[in-house]
N, C-alpha and C. Protein backbone atom coordinates (compact mmCIF):
# COMPACT_ATOMS: atom_id res chain seq x y z
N UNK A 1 45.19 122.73 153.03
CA UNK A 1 45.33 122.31 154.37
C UNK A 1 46.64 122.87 154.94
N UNK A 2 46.46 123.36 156.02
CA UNK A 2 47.75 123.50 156.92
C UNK A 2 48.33 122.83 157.72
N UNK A 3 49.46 123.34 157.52
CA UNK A 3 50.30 121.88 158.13
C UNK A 3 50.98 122.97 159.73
N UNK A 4 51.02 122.02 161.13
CA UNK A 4 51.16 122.21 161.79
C UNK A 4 52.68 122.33 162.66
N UNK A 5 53.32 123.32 163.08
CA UNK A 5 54.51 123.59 163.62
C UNK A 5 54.49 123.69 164.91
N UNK A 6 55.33 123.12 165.76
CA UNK A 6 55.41 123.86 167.39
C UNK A 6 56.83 124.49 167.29
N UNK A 7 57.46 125.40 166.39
CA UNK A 7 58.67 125.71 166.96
C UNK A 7 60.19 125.15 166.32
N UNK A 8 59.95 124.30 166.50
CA UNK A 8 61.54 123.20 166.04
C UNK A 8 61.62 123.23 164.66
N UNK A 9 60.94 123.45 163.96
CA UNK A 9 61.31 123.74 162.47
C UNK A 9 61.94 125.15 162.54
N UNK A 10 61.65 126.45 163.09
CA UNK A 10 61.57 127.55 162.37
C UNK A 10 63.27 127.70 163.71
N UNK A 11 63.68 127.26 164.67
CA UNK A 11 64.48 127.30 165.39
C UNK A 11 65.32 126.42 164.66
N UNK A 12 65.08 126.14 163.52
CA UNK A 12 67.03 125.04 163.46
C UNK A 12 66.88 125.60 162.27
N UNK A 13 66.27 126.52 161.80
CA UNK A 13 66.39 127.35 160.38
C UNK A 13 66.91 128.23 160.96
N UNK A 14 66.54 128.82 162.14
CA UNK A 14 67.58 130.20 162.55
C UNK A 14 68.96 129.87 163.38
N UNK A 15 69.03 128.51 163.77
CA UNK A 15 70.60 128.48 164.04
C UNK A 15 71.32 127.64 163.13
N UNK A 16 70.85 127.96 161.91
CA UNK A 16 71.42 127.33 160.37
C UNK A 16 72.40 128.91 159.73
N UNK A 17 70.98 129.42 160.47
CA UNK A 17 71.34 130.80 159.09
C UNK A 17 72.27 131.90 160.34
N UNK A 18 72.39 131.20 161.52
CA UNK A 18 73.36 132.11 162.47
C UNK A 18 74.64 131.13 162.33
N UNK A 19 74.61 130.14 161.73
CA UNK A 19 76.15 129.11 162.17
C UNK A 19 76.59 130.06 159.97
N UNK A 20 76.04 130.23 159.25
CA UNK A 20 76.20 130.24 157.80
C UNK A 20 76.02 132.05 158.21
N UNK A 21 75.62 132.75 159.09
CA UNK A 21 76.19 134.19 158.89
C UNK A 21 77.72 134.62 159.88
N UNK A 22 77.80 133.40 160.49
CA UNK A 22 78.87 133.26 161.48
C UNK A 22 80.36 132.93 160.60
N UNK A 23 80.30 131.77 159.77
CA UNK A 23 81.18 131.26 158.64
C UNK A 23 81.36 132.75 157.59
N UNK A 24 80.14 133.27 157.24
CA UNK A 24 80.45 134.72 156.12
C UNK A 24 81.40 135.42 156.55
N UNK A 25 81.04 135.70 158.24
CA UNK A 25 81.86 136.92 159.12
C UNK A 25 83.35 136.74 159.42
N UNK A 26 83.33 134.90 159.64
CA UNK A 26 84.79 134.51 159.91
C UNK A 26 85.33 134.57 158.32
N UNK A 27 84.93 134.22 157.53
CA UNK A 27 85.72 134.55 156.31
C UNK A 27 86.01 136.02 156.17
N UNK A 28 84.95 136.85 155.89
CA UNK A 28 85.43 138.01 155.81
C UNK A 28 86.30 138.78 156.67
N UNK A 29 86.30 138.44 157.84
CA UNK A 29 87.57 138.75 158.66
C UNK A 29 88.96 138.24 158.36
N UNK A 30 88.83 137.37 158.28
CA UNK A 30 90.44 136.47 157.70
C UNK A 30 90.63 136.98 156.97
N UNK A 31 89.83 137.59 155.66
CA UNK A 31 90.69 138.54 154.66
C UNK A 31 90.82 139.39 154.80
N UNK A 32 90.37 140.39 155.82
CA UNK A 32 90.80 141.50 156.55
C UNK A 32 92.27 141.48 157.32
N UNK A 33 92.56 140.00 158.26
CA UNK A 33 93.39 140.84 158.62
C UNK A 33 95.12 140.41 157.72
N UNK A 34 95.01 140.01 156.46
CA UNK A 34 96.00 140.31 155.35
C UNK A 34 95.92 141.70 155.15
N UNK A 35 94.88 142.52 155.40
CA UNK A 35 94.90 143.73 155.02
C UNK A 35 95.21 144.78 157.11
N UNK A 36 94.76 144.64 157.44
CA UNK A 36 94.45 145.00 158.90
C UNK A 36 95.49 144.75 159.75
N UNK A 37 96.66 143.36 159.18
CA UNK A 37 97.01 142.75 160.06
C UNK A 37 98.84 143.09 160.86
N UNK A 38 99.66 142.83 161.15
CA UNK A 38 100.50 143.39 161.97
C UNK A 38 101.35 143.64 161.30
N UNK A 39 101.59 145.16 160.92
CA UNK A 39 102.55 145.98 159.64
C UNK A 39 103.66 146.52 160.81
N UNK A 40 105.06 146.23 160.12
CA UNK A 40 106.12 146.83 160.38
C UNK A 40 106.45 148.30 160.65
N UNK A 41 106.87 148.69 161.66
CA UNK A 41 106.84 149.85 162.24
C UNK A 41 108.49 150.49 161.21
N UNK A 42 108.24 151.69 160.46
CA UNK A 42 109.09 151.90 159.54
C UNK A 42 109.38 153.55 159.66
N UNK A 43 110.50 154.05 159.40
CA UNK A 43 110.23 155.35 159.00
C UNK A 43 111.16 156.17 158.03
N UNK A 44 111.31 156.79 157.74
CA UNK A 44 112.24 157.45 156.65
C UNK A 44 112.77 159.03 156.48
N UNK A 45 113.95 159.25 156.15
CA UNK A 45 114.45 160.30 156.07
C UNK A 45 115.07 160.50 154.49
N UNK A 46 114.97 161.52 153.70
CA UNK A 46 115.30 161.80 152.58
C UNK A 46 116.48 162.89 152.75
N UNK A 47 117.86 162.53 152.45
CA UNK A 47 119.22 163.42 152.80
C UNK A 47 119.42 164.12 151.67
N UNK A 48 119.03 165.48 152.24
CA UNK A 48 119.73 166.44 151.23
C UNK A 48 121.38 167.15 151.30
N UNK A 49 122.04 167.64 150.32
CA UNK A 49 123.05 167.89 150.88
C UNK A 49 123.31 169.40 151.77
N UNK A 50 124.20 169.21 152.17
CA UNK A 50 124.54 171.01 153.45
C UNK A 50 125.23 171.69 152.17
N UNK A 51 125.50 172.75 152.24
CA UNK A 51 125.90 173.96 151.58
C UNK A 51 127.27 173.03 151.22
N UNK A 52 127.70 173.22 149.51
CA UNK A 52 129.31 173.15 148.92
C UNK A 52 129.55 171.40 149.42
N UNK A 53 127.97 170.70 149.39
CA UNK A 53 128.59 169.25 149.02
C UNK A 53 127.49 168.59 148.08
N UNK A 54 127.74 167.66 148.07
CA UNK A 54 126.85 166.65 147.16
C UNK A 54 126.20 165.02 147.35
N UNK A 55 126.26 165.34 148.71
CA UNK A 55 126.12 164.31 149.26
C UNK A 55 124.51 163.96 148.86
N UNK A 56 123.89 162.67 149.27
CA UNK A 56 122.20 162.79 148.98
C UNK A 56 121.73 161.16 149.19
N UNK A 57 120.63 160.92 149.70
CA UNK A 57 119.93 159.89 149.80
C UNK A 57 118.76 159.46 150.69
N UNK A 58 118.62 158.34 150.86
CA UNK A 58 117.75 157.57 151.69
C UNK A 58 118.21 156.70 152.76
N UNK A 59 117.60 157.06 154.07
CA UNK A 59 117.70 156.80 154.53
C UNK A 59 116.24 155.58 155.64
N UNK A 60 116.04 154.52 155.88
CA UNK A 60 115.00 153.45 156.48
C UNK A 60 115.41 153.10 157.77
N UNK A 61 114.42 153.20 158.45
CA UNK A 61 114.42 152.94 159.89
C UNK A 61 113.19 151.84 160.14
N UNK A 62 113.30 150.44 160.49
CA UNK A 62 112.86 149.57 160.25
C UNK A 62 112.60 148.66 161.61
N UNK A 63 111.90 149.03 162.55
CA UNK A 63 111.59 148.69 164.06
C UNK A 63 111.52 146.41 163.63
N UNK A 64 112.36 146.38 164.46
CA UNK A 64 112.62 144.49 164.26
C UNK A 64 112.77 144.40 165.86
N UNK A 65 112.73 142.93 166.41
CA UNK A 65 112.77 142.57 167.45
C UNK A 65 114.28 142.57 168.12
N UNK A 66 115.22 142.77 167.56
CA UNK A 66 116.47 143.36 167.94
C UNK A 66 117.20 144.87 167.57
N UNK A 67 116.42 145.58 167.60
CA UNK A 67 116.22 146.79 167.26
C UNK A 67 116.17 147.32 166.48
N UNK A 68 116.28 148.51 165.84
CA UNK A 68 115.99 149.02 164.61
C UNK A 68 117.09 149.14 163.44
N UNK A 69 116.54 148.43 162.87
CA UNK A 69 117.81 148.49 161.62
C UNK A 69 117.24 149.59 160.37
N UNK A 70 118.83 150.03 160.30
CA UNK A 70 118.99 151.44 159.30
C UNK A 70 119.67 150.85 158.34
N UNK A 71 118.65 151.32 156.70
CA UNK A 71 118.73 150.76 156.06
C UNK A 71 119.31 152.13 154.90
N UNK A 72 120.55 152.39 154.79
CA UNK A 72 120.97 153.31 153.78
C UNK A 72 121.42 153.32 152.19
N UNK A 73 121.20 154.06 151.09
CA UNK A 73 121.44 154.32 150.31
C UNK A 73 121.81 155.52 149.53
N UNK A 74 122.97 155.77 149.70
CA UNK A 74 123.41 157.04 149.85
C UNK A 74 124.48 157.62 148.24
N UNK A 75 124.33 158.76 147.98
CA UNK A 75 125.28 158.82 146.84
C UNK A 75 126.35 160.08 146.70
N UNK A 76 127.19 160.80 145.77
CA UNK A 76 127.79 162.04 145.83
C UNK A 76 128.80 162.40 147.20
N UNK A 77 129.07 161.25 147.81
CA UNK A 77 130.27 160.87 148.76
C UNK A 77 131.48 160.84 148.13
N UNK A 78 132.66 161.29 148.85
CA UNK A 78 133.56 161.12 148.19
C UNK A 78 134.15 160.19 148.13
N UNK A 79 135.19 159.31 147.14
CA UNK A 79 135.32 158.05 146.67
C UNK A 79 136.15 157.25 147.40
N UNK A 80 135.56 156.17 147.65
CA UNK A 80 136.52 155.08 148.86
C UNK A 80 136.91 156.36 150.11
N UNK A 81 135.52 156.07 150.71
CA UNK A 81 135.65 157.48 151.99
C UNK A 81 134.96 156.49 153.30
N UNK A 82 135.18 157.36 154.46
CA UNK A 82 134.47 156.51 155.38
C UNK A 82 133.89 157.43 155.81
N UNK A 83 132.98 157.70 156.56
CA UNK A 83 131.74 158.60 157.37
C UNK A 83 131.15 157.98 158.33
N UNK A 84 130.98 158.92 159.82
CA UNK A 84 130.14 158.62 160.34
C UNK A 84 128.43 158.90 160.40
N UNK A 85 128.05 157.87 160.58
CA UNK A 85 126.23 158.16 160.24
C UNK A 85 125.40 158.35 162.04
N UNK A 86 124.79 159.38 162.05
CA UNK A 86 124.27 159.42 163.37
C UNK A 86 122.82 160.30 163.50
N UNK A 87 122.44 159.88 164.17
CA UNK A 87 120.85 160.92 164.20
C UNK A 87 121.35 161.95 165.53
N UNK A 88 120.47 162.84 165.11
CA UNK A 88 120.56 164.02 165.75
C UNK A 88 119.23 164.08 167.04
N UNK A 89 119.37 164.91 167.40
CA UNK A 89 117.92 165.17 168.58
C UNK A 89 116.88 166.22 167.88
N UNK A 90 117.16 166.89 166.93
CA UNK A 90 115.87 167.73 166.55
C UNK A 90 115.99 167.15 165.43
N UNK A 91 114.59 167.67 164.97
CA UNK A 91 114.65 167.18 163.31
C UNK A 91 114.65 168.60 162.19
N UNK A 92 115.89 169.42 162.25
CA UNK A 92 115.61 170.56 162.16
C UNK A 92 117.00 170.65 160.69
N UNK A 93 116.73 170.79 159.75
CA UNK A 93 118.12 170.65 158.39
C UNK A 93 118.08 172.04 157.55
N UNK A 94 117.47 172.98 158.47
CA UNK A 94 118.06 174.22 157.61
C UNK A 94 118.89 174.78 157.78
N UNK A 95 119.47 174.33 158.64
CA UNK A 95 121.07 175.60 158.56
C UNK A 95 121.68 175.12 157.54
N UNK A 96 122.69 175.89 157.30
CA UNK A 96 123.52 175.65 155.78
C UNK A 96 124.59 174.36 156.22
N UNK A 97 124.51 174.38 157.05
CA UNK A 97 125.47 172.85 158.03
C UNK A 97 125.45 172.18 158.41
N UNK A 98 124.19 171.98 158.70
CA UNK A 98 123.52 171.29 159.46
C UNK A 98 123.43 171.06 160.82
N UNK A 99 123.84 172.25 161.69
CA UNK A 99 123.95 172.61 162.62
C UNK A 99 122.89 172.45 163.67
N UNK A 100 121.73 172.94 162.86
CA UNK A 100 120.37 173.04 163.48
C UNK A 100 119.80 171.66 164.13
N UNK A 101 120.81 170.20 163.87
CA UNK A 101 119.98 169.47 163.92
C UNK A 101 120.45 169.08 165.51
N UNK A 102 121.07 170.34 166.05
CA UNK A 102 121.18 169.95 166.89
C UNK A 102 122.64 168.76 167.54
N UNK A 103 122.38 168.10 168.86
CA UNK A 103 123.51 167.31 169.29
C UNK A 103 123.41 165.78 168.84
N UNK A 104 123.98 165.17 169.04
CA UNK A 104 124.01 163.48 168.55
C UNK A 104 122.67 163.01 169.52
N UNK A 105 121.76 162.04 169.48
CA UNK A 105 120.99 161.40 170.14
C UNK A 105 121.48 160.65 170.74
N UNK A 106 121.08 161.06 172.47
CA UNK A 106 121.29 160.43 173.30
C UNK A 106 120.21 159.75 175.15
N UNK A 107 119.67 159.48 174.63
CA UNK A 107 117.98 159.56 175.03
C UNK A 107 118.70 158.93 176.69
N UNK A 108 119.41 158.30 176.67
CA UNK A 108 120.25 157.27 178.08
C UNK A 108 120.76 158.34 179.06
N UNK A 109 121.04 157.81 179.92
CA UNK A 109 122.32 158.47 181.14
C UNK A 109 123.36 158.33 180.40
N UNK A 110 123.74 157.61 179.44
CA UNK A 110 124.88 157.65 178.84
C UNK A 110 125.40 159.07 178.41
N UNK A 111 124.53 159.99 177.68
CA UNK A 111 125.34 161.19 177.74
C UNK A 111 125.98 161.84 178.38
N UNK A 112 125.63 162.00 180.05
CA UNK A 112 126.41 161.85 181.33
C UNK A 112 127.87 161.76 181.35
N UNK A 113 127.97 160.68 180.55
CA UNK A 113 129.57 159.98 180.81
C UNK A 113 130.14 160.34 179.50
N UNK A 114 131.25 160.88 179.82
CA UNK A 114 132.31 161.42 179.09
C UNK A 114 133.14 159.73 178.32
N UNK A 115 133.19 159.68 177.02
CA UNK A 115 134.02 158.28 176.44
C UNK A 115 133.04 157.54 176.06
N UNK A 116 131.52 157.81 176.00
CA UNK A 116 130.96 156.47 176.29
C UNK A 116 129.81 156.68 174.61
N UNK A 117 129.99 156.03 173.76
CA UNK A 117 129.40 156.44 172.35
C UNK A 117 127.50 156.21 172.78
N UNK A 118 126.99 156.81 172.16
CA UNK A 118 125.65 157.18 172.35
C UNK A 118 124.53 156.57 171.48
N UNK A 119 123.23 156.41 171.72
CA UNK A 119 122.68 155.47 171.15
C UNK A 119 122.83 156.32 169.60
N UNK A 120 122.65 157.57 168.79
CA UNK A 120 122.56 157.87 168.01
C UNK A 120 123.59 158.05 167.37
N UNK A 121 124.82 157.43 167.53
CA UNK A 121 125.77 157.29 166.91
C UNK A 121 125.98 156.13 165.99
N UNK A 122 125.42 155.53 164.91
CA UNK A 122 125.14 154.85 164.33
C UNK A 122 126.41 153.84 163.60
N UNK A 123 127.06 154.44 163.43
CA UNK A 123 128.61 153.73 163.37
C UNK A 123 129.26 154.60 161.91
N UNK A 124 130.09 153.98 161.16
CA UNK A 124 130.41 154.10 160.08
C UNK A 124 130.14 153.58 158.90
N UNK A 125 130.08 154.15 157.88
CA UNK A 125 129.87 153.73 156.88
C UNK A 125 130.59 153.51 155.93
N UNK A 126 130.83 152.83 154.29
CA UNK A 126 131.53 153.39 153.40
C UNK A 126 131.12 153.36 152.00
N UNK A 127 131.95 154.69 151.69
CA UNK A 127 131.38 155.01 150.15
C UNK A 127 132.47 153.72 149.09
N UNK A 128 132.05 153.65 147.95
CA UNK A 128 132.74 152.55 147.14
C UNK A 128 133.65 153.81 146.12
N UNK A 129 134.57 153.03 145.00
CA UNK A 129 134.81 154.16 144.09
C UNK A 129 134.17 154.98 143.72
N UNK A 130 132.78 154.94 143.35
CA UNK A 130 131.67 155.83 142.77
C UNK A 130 131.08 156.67 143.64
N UNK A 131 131.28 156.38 144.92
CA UNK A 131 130.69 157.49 145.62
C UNK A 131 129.60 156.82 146.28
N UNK A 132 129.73 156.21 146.29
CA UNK A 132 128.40 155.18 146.81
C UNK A 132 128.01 154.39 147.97
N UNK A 133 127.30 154.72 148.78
CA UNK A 133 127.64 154.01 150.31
C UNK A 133 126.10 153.32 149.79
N UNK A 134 125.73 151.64 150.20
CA UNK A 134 124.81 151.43 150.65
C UNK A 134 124.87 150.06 151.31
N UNK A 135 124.13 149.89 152.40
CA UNK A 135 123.90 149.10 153.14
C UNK A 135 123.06 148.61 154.54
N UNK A 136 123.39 148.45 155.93
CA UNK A 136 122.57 148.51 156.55
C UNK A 136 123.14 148.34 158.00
N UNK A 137 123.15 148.57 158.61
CA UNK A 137 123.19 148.81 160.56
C UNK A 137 122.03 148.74 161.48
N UNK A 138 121.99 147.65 162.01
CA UNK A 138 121.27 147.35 163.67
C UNK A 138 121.78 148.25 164.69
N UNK A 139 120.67 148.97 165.70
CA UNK A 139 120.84 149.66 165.97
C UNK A 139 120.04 149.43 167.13
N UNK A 140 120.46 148.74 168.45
CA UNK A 140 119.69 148.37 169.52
C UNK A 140 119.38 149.02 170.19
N UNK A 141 119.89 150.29 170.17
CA UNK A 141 119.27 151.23 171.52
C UNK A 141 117.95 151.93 171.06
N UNK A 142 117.70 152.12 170.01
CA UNK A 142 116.95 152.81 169.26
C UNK A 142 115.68 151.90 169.09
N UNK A 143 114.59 153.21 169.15
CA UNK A 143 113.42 152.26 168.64
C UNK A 143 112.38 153.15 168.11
N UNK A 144 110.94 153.17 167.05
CA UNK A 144 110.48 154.16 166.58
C UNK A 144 109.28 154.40 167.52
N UNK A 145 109.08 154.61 168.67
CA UNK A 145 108.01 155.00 169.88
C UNK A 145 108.88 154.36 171.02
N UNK A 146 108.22 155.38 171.76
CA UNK A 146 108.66 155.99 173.19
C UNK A 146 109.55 157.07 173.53
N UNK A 147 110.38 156.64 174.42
CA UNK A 147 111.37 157.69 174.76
C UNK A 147 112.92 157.90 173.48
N UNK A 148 113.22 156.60 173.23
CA UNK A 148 113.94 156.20 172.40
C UNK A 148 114.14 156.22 170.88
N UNK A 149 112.51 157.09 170.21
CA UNK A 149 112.20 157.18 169.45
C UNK A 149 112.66 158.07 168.21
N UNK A 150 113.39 157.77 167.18
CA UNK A 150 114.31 158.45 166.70
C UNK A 150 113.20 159.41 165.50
N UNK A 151 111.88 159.28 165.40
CA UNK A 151 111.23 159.64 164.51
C UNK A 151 110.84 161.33 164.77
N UNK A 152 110.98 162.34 163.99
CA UNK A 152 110.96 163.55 164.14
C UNK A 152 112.03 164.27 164.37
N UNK A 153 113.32 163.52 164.77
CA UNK A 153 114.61 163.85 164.78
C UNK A 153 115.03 164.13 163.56
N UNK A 154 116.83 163.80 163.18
CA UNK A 154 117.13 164.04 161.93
C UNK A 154 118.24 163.28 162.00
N UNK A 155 118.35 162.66 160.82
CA UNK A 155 119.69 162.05 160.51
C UNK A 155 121.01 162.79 159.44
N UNK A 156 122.32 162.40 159.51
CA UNK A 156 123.11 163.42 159.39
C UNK A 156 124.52 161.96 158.95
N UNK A 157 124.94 162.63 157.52
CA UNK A 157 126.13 161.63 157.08
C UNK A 157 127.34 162.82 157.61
N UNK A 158 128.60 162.48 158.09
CA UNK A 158 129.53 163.42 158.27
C UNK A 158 130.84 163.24 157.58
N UNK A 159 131.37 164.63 157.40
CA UNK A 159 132.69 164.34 156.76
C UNK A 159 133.52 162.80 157.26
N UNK A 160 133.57 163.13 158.61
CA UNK A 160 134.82 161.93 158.99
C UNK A 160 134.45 160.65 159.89
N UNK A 161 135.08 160.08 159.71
CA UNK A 161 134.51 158.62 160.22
C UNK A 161 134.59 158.50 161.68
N UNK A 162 133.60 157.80 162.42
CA UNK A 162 133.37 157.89 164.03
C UNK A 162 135.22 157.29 164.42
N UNK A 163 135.41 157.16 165.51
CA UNK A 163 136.65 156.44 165.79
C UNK A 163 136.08 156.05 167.45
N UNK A 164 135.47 154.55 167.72
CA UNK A 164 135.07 153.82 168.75
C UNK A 164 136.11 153.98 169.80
N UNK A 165 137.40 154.42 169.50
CA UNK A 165 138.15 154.43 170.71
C UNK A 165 137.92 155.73 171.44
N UNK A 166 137.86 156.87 170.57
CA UNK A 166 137.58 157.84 171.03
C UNK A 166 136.34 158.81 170.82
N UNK A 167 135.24 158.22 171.39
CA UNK A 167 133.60 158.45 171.16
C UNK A 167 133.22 160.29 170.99
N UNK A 168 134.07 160.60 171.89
CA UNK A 168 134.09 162.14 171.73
C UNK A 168 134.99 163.18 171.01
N UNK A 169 135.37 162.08 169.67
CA UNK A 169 136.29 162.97 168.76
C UNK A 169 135.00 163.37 167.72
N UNK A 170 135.50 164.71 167.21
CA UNK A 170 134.73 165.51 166.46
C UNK A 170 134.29 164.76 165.06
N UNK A 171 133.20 164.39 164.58
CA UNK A 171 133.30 163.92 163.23
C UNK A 171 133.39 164.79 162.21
N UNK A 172 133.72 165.71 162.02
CA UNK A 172 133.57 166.99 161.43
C UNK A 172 132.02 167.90 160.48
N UNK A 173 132.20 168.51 159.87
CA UNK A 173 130.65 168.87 159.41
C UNK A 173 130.11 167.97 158.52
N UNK A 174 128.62 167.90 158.68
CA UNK A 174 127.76 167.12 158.13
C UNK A 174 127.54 167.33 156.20
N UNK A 175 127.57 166.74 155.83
CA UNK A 175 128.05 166.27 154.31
C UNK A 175 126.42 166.22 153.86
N UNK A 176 125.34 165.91 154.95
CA UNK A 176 123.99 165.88 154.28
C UNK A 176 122.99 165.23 155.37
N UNK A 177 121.62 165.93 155.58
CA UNK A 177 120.73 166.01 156.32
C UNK A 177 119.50 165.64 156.12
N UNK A 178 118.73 165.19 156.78
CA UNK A 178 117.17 164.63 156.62
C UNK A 178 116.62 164.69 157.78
N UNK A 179 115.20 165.08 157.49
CA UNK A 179 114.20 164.59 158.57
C UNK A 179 113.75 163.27 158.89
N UNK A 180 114.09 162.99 159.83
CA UNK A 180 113.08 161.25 160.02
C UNK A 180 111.63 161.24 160.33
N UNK A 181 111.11 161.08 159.36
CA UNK A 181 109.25 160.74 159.35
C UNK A 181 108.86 159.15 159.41
């Protein structure tokens, strides 16, 4: 014998199996976006040294909500030294000097003005007895997309240490060079 349906059985079986393929989809999404979900905007430069030094390291560029913090580890500095650290405008480290990489980054009207230190002037650093600089600098003007974007440029450790009073004193030649990717 057959048994008789108008409908209402076979309709709360299909919004059973749409509320239980709805629950599959929301799960499987949630573990997606641990994988999918909002990754830190990062980039990196590997410093080799310029001709007749020994300078060398790593360099992290780390996009945060107060700007980008540079995250260095640097070695073959000379001992209890200070240096200025600054990105360049090209990302270009073959000259034997590092010449190629071009002028300090200055993406602002600030280059304009004579005295006035530039977003790619990153500050100073220092090496320890061993030769060893590592640590880290916020860096607000800077950011890794848009105009401001220090990625494809190059970063550059220099003989001599920046001096904030006088923004347009020479830091002398670059001690070691990288591309920022």
């Amino acid at each position: 014998m057959r048994e008789r349906t108008d409908g209402r059985c076979a309709h709360a079986l299909s919004v059973l199996a749409c509320i239980g393929l709805l629950g599959l989809m929301g799960a499987t999404l949630a573990g997606c976006t641990a994988f999918f979900g909002p990754h830190e905007k990062r980039a990196n430069a590997q410093l080799l040294p310029t001709v007749g030094n020994t300078a060398r390291g790593s360099v992290t560029f780390i996009e945060r909500s107060d700007g980008v913090q540079v995250t260095y580890n640097l070695t073959g500095l000379p001992a209890n030294s200070d240096h200025a650290l600054q990105v360049h405008e090209r990302g270009d480290c073959n000259a034997a000097d590092g010449s190629s990489a071009g002028a300090v980054f200055a993406p602002a009207a600030s280059r304009l003005r004579a005295g006035v230190r530039v977003e790619g002037d990153l500050g100073n650093i220092h090496a320890d007895a061993t030769g060893v600089a590592t640590g880290f600098i916020v860096a607000p003007d800077l950011a890794l997309d848009g105009v401001r974007s220090v990625i494809g440029r190059s970063v550059l450790i220099h003989r001599e240490p920046d001096d904030p009073a006088f923004p347009d004193h020479s830091v002398g030649p670059a001690l070691a060079c990288g591309t920022i990717r």
